[in-house]
N, C-alpha and C. Protein backbone atom coordinates (compact mmCIF):
# COMPACT_ATOMS: atom_id res chain seq x y z
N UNK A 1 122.37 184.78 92.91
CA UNK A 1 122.81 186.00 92.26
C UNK A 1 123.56 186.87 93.27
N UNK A 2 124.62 187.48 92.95
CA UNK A 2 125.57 188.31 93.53
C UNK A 2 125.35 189.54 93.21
N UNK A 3 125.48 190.20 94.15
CA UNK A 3 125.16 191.88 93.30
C UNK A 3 126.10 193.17 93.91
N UNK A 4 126.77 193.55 93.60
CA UNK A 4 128.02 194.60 93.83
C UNK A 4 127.42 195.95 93.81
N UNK A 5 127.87 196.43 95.03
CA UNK A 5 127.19 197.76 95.04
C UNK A 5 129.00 198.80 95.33
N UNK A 6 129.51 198.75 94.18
CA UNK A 6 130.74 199.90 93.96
C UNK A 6 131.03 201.12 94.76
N UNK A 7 131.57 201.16 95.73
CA UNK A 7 131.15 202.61 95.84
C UNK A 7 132.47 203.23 96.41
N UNK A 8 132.61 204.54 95.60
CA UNK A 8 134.10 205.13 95.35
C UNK A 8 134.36 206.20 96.61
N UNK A 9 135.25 206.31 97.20
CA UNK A 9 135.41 207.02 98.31
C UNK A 9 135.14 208.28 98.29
N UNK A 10 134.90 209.23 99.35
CA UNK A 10 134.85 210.55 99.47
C UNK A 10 136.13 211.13 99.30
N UNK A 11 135.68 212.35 98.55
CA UNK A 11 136.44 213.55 98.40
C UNK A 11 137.96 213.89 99.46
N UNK A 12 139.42 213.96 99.10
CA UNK A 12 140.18 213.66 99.92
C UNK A 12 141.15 215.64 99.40
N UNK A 13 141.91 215.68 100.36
CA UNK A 13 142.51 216.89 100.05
C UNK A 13 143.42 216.41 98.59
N UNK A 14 144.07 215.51 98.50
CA UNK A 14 144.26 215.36 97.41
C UNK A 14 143.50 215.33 95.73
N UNK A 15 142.77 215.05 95.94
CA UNK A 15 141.40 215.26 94.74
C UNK A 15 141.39 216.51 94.50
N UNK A 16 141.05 217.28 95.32
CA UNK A 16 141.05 218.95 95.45
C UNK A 16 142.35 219.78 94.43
N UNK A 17 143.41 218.77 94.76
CA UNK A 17 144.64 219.30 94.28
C UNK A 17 145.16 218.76 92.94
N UNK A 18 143.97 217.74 92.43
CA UNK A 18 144.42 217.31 91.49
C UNK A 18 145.60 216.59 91.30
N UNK A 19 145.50 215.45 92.01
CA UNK A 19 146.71 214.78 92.31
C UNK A 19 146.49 213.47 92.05
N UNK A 20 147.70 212.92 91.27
CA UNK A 20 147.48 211.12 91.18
C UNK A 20 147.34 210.33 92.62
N UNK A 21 146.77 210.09 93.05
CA UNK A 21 146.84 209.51 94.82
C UNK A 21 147.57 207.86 94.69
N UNK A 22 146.90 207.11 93.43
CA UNK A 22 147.42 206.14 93.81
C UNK A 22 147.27 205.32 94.83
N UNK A 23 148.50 204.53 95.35
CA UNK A 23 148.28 203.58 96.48
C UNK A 23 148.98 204.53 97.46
N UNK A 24 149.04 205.86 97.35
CA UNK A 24 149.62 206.79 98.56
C UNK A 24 148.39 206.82 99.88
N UNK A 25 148.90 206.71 101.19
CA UNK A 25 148.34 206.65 101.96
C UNK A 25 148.85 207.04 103.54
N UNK A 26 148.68 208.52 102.63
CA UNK A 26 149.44 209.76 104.11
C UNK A 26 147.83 210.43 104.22
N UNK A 27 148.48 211.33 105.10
CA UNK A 27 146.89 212.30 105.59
C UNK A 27 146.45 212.86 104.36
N UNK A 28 147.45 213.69 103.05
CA UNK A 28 146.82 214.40 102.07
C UNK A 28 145.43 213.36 101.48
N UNK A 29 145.42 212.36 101.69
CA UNK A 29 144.52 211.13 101.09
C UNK A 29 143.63 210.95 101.85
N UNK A 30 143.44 211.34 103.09
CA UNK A 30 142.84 211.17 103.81
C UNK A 30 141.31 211.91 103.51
N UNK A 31 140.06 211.71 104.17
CA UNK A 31 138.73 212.55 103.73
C UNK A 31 139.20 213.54 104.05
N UNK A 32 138.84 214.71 103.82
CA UNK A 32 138.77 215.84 103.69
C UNK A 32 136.93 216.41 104.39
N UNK A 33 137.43 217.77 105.13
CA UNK A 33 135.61 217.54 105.86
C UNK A 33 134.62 217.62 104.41
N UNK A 34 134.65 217.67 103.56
CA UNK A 34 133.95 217.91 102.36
C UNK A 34 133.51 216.25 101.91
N UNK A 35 134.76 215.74 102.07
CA UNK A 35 134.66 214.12 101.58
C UNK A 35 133.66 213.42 103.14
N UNK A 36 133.79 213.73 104.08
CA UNK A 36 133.08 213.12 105.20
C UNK A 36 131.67 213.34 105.11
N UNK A 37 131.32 214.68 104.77
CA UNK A 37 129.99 215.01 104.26
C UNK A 37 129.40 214.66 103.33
N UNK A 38 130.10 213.90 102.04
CA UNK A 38 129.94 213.55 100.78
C UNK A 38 129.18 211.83 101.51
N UNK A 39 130.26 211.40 102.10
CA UNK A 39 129.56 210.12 103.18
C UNK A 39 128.50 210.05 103.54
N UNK A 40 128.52 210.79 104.74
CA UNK A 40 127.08 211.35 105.26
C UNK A 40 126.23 211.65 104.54
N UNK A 41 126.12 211.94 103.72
CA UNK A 41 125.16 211.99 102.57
C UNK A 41 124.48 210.85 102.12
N UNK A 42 125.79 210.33 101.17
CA UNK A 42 125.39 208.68 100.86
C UNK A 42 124.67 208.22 101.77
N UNK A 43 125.20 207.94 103.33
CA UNK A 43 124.83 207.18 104.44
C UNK A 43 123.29 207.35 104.31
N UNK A 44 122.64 208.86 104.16
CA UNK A 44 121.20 208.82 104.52
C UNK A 44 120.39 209.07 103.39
N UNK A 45 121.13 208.42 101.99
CA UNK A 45 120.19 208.29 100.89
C UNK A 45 120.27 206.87 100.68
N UNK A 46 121.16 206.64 100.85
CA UNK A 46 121.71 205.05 100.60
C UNK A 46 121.88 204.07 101.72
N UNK A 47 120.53 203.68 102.18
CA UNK A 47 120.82 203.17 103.69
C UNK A 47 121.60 201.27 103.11
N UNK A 48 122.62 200.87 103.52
CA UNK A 48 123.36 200.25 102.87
C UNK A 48 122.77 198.46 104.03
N UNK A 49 121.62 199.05 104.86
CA UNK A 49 121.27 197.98 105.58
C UNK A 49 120.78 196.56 104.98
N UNK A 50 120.46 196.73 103.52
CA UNK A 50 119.49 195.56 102.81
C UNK A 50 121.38 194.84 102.15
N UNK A 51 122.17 194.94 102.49
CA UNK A 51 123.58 194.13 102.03
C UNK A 51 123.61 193.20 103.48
N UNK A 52 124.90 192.77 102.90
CA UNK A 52 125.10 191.53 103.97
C UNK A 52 126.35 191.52 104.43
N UNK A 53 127.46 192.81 103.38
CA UNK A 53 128.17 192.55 104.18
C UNK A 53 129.43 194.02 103.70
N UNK A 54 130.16 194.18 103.72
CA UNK A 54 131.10 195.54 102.99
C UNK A 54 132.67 194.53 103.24
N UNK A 55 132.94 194.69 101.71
CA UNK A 55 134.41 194.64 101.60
C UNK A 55 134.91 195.72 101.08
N UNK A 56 136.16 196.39 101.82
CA UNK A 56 136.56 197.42 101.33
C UNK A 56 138.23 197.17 101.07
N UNK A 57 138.28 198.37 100.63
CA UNK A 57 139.90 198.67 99.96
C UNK A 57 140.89 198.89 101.25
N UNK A 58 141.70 198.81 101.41
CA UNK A 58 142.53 198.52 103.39
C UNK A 58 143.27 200.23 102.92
N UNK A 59 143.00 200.88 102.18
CA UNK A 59 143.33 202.24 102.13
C UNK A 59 142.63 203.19 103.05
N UNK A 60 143.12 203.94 103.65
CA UNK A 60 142.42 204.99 104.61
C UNK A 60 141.11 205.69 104.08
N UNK A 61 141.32 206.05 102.94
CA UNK A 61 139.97 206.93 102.42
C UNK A 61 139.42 206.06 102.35
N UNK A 62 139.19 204.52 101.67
CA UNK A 62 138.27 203.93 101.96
C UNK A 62 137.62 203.50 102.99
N UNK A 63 138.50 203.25 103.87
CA UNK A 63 137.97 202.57 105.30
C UNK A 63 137.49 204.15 106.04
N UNK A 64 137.60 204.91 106.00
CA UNK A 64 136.73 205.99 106.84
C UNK A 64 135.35 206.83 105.63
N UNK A 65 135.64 206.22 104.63
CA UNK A 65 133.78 205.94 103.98
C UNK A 65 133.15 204.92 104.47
N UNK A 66 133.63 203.85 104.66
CA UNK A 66 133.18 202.51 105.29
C UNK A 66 132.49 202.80 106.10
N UNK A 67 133.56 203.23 107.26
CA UNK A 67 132.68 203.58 108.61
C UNK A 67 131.48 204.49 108.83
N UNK A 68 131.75 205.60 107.70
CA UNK A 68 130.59 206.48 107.65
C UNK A 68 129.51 205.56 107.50
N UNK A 69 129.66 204.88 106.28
CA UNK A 69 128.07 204.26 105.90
C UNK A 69 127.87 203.13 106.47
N UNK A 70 128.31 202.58 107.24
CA UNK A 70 128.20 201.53 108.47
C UNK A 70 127.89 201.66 109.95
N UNK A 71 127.43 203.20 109.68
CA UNK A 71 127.28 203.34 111.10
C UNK A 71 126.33 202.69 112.03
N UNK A 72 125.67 203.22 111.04
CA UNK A 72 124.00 202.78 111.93
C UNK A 72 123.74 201.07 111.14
N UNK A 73 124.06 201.13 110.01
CA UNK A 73 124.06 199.41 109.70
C UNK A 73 124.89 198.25 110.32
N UNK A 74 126.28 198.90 110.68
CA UNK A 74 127.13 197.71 111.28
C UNK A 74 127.02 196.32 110.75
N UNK A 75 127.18 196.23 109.24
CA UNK A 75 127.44 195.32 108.85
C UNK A 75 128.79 194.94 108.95
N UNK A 76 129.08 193.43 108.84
CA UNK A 76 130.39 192.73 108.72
C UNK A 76 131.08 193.49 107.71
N UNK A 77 132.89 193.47 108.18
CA UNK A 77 133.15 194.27 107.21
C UNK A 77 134.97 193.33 107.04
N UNK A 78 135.21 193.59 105.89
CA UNK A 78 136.45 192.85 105.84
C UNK A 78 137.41 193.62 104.81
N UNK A 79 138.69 193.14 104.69
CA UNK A 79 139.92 193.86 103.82
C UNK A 79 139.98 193.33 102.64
N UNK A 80 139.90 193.66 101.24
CA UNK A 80 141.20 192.86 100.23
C UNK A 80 141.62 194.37 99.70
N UNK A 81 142.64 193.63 99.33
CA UNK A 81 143.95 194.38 98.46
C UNK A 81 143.59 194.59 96.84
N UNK A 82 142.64 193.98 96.59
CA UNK A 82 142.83 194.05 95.12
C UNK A 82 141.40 195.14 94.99
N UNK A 83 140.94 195.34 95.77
CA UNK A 83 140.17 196.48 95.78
C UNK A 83 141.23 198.26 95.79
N UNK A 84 142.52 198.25 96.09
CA UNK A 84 142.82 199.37 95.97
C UNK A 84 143.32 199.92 94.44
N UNK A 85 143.66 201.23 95.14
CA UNK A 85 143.44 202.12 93.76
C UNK A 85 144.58 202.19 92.92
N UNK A 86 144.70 201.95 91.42
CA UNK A 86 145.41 201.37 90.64
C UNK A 86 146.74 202.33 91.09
N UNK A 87 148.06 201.97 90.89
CA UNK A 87 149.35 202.55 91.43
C UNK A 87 149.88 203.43 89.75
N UNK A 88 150.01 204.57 90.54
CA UNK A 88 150.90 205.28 88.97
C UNK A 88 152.25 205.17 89.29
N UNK A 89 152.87 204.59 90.08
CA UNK A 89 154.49 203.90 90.27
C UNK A 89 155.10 206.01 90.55
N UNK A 90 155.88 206.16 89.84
CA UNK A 90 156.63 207.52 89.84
C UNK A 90 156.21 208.27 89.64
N UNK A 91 154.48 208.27 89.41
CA UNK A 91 153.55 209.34 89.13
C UNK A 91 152.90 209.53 90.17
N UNK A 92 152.67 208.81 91.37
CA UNK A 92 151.85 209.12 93.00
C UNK A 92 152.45 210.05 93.30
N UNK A 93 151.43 210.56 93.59
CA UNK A 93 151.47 211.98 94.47
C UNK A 93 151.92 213.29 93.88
N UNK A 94 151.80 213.25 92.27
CA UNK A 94 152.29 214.29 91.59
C UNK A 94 150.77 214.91 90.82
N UNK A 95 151.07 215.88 90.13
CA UNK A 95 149.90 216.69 90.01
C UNK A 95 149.98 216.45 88.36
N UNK A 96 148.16 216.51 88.19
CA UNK A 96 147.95 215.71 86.56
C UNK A 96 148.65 217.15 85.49
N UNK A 97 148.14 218.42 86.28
CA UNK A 97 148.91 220.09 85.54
C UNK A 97 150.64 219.35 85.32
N UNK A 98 151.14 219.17 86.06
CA UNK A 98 152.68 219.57 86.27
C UNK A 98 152.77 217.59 85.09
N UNK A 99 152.02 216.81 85.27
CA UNK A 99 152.45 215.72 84.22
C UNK A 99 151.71 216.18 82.98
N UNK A 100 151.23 216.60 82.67
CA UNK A 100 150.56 217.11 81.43
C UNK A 100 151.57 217.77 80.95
N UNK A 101 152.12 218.38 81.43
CA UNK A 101 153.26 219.54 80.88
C UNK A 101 154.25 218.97 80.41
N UNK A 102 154.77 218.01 80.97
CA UNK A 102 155.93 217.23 80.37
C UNK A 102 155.60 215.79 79.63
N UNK A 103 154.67 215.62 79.27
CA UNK A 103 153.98 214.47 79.02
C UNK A 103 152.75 214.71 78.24
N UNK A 104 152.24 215.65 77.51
CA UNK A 104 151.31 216.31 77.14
C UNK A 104 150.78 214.63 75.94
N UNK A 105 151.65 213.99 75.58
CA UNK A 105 150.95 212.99 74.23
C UNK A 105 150.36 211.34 75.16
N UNK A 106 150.53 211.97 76.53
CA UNK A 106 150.01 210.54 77.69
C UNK A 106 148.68 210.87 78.30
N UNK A 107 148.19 211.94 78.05
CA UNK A 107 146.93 212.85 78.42
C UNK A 107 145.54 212.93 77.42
N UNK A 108 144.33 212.08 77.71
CA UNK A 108 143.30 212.49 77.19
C UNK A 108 142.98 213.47 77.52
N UNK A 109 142.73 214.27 76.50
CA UNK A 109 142.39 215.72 76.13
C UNK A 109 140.89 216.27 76.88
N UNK A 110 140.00 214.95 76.58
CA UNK A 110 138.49 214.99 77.25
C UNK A 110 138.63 214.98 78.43
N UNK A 111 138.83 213.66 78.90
CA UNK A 111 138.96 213.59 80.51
C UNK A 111 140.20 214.00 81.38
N UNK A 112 141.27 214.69 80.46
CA UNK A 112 142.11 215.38 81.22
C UNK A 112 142.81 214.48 82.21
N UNK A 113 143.00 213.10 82.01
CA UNK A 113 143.57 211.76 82.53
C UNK A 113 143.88 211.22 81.66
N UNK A 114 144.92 210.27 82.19
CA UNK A 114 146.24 209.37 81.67
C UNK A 114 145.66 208.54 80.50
N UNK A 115 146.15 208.35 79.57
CA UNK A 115 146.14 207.24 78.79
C UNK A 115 146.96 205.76 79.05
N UNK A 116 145.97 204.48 78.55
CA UNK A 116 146.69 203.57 78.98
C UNK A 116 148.13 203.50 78.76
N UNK A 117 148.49 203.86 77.63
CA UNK A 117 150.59 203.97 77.28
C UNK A 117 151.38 204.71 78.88
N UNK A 118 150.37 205.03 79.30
CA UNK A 118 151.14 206.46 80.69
C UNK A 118 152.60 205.55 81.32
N UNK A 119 152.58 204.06 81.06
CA UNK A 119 153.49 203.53 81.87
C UNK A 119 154.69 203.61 81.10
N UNK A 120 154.56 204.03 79.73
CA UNK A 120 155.88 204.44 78.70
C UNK A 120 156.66 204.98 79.76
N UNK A 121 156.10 206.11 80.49
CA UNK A 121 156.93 207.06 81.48
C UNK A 121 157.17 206.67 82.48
N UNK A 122 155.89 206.58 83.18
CA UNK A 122 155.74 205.94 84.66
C UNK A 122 156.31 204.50 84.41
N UNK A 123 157.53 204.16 84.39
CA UNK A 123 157.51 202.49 84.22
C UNK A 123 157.24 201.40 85.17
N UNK A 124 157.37 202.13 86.42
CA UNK A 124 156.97 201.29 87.60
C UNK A 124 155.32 201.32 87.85
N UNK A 125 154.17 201.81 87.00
CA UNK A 125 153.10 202.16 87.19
C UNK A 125 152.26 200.32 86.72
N UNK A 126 150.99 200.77 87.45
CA UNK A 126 150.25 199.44 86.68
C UNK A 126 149.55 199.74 85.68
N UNK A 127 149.72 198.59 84.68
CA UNK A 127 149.26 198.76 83.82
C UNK A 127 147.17 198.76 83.58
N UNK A 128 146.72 199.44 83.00
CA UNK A 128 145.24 199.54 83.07
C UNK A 128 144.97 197.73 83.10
N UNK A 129 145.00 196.99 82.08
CA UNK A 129 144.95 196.20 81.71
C UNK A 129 145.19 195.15 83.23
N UNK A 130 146.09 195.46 83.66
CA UNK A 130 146.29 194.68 85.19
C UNK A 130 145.81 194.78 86.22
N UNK A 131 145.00 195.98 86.11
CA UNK A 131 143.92 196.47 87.34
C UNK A 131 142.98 195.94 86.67
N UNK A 132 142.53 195.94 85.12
CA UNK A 132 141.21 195.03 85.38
C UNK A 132 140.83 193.39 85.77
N UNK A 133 142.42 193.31 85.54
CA UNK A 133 142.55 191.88 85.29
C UNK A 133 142.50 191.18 87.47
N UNK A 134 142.88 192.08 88.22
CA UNK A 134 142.88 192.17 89.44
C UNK A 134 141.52 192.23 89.88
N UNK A 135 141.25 193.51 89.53
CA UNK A 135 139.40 193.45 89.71
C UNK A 135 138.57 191.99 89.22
N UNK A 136 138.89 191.97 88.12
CA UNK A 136 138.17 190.40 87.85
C UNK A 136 138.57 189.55 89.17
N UNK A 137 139.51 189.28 89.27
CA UNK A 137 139.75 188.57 90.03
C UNK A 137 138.96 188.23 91.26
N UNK A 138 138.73 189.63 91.80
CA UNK A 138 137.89 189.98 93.24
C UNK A 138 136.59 189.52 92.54
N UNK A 139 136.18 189.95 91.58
CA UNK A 139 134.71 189.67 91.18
C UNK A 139 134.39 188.27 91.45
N UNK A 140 135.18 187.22 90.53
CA UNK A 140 135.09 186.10 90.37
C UNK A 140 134.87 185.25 91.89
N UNK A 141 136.20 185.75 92.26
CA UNK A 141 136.15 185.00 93.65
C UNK A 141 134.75 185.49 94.67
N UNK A 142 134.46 186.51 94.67
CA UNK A 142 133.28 186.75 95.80
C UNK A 142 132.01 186.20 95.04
N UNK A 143 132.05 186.09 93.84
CA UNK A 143 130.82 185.51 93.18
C UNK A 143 130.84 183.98 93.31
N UNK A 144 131.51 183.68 93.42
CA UNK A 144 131.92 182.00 94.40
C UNK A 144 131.71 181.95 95.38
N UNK A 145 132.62 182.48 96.17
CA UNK A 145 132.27 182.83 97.79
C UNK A 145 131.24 183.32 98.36
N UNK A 146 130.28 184.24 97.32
CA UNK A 146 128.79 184.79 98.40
C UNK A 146 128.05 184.40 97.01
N UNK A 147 127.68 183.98 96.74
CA UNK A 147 126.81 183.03 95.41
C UNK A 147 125.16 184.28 95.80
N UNK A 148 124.72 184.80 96.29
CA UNK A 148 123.31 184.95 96.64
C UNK A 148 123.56 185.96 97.77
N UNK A 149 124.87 186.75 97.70
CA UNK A 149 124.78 188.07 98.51
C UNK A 149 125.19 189.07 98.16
N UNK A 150 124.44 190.21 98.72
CA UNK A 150 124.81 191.93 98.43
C UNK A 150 126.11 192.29 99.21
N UNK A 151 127.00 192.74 98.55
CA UNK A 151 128.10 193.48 98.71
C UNK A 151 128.49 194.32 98.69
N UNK A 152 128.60 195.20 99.55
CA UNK A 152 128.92 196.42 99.66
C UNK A 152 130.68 197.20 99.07
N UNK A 153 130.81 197.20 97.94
CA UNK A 153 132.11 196.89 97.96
C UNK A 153 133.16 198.79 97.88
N UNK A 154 133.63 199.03 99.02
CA UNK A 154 134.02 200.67 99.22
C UNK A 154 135.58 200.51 98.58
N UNK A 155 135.70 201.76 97.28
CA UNK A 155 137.03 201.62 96.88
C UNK A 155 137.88 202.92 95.82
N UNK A 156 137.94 202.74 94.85
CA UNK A 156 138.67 204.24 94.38
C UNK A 156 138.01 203.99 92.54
N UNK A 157 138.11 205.44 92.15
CA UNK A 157 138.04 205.69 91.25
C UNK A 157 138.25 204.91 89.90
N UNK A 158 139.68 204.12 89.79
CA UNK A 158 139.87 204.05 88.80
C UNK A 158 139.67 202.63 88.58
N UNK A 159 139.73 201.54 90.00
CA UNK A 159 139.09 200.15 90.26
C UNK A 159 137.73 200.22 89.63
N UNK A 160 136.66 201.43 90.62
CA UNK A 160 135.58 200.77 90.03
C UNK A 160 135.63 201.03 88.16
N UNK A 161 136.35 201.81 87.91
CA UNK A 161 136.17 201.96 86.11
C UNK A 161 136.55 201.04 85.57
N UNK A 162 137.84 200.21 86.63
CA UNK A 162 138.37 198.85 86.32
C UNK A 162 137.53 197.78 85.75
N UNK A 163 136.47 197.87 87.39
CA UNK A 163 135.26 196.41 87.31
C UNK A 163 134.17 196.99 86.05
N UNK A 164 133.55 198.11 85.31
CA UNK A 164 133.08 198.57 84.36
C UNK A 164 133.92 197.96 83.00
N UNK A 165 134.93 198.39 82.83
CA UNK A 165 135.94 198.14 82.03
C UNK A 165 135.56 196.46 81.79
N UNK A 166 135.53 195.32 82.70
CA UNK A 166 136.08 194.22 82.91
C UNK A 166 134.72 193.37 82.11
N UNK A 167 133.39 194.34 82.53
CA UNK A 167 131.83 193.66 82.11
C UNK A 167 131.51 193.80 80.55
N UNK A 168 131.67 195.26 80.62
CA UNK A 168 131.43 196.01 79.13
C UNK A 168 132.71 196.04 78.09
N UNK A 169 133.58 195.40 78.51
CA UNK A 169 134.39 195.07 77.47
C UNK A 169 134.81 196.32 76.19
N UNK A 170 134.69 197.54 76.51
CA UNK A 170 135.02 198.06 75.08
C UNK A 170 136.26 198.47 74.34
N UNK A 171 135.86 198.62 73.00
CA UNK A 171 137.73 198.74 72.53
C UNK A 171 138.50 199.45 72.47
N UNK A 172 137.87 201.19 73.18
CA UNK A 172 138.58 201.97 73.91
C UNK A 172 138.53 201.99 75.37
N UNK A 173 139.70 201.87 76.17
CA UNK A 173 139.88 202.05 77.77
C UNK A 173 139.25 203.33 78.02
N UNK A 174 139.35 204.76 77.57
CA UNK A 174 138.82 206.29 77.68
C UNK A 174 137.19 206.32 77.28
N UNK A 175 137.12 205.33 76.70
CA UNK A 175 135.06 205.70 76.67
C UNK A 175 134.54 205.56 78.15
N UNK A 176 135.17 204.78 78.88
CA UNK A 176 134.38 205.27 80.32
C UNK A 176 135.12 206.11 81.15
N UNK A 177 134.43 207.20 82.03
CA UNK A 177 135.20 207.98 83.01
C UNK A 177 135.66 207.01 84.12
N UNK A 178 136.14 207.69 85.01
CA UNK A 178 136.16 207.19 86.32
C UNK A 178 135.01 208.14 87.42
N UNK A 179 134.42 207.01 87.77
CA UNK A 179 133.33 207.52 88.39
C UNK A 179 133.83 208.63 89.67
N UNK A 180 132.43 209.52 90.22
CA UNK A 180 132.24 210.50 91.14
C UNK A 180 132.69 210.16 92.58
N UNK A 181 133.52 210.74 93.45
CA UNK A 181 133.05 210.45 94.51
C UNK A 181 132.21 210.28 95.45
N UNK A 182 132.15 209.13 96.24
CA UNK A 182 130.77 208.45 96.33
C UNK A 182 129.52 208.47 95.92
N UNK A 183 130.27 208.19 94.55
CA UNK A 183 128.95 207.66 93.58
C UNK A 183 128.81 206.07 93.83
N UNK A 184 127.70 205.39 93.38
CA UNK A 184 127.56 203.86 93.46
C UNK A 184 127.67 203.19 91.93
N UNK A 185 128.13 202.33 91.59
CA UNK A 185 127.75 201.57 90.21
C UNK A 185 127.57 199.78 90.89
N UNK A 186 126.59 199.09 90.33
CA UNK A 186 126.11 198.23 90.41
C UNK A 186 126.16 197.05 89.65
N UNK A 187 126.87 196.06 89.91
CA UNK A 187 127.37 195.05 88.75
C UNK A 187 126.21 193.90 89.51
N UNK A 188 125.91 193.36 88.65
CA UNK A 188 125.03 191.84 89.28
C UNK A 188 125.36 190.74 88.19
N UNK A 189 126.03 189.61 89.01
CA UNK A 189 126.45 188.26 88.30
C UNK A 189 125.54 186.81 89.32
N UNK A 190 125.71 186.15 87.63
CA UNK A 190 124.57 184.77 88.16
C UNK A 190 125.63 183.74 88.20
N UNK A 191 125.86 183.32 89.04
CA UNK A 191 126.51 182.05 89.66
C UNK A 191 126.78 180.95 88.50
N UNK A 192 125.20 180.85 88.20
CA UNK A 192 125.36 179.70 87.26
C UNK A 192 126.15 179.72 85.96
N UNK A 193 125.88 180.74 85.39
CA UNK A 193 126.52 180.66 84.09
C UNK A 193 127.75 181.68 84.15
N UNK A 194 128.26 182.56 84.93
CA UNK A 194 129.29 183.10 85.73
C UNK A 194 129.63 184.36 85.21
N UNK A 195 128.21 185.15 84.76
CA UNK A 195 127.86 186.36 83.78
C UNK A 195 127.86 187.54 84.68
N UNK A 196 128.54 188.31 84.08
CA UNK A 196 128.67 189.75 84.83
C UNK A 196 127.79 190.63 84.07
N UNK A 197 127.03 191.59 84.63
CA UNK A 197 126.25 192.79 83.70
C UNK A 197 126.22 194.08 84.57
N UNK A 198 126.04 195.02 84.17
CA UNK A 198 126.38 196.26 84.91
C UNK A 198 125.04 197.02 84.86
N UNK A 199 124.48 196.95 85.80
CA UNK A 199 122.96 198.04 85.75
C UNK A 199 122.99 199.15 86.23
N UNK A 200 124.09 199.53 86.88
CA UNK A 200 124.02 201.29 86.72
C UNK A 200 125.37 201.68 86.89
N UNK A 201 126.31 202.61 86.88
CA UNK A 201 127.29 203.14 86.91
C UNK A 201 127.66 204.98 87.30
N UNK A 202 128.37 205.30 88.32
CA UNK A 202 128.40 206.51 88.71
C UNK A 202 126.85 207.28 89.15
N UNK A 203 126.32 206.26 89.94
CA UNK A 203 124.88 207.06 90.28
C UNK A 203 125.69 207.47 90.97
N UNK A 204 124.87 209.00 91.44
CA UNK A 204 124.99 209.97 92.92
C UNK A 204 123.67 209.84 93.48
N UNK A 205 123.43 209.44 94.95
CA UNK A 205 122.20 209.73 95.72
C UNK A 205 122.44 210.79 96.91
N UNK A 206 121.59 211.42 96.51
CA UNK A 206 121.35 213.20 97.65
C UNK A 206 120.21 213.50 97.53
């Protein structure tokens, strides 16, 4: 049995500003001292020592949550790509206020985020549907590759809603949020029959 322990990066000056971040990866993306503390936190509720190993997203905010919660564990730690955070193409780095305004019928009203159509506009954006289909991907393969290990897996918002999205299957994309910063959600799959199930989603530990 494989078991995924999700966990979405700290708080970045961009978040603050309400900003699509995307696969942008300048300093605004970077933790923020609020997001480092959000770490530190995790780190000493969530001692991440009983895993075997952390794959993270090769994005900066992820890799300096990594390190936070690896400090004192120093587990093995490695890169993929399909762990980063879904791309809004001509929408990175713009603010959800200033696209709402011109785009007001691409906007869930509840969560005040994009609807899957958003790439009508954004045409260079990925499609929801292709981030989950990416995330599967990672799932599948590490559930092959570590058949009987804990994974620490550090990454963004709208991935882990991706890997949620990918288990629970439902027939609206907007019934799930995108989880908290460094919150954890927990997927566990059995090798044998090659079943994904999701036992918790957007915990916070403090």
């Amino acid at each position: 049995m494989t078991e995924f322990y999700l966990i979405r990066h700290g708080q970045t000056k961009a978040n603050v500003m309400k900003m699509k971040q995307g696969n942008i990866n300048t300093e605004m993306t970077y933790l923020n001292d609020h997001g480092q503390q959000q770490a530190q936190t995790l780190a000493q509720n969530f001692d991440i020592s009983f895993a075997d190993r952390i794959i993270c997203s090769p994005l900066k905010r992820a890799q300096q949550t990594a390190a936070i919660l690896n400090k004192q564990a120093n587990l093995p730690i490695s890169y993929d790509k399909r762990l980063v955070e879904i791309s809004y193409g001509q929408w990175d780095g713009q603010k959800n206020a200033d696209l709402k305004k011109i785009h007001p019928d691409a906007y869930n009203e509840y969560w005040n985020d994009v609807l899957p159509f958003y790439t009508k506009y954004a045409t260079d954006g990925e499609r929801f549907e292709d981030v989950v289909t990416r995330v599967h991907g990672f799932l599948e393969d590490a559930l092959n590759k570590y058949p009987n290990d804990k994974l620490i897996c550090v990454t963004h918002g709208f991935t882990v809603k991706a890997a949620a999205l990918d288990v629970l299957k439902p027939q609206d994309m907007m019934s799930i949020p995108e989880p908290r910063n460094t919150s954890v959600t927990k997927i566990v799959a059995t090798p044998k029959d090659q079943k994904f199930y999701l036992e918790y989603f957007n915990q916070i530990f403090n």
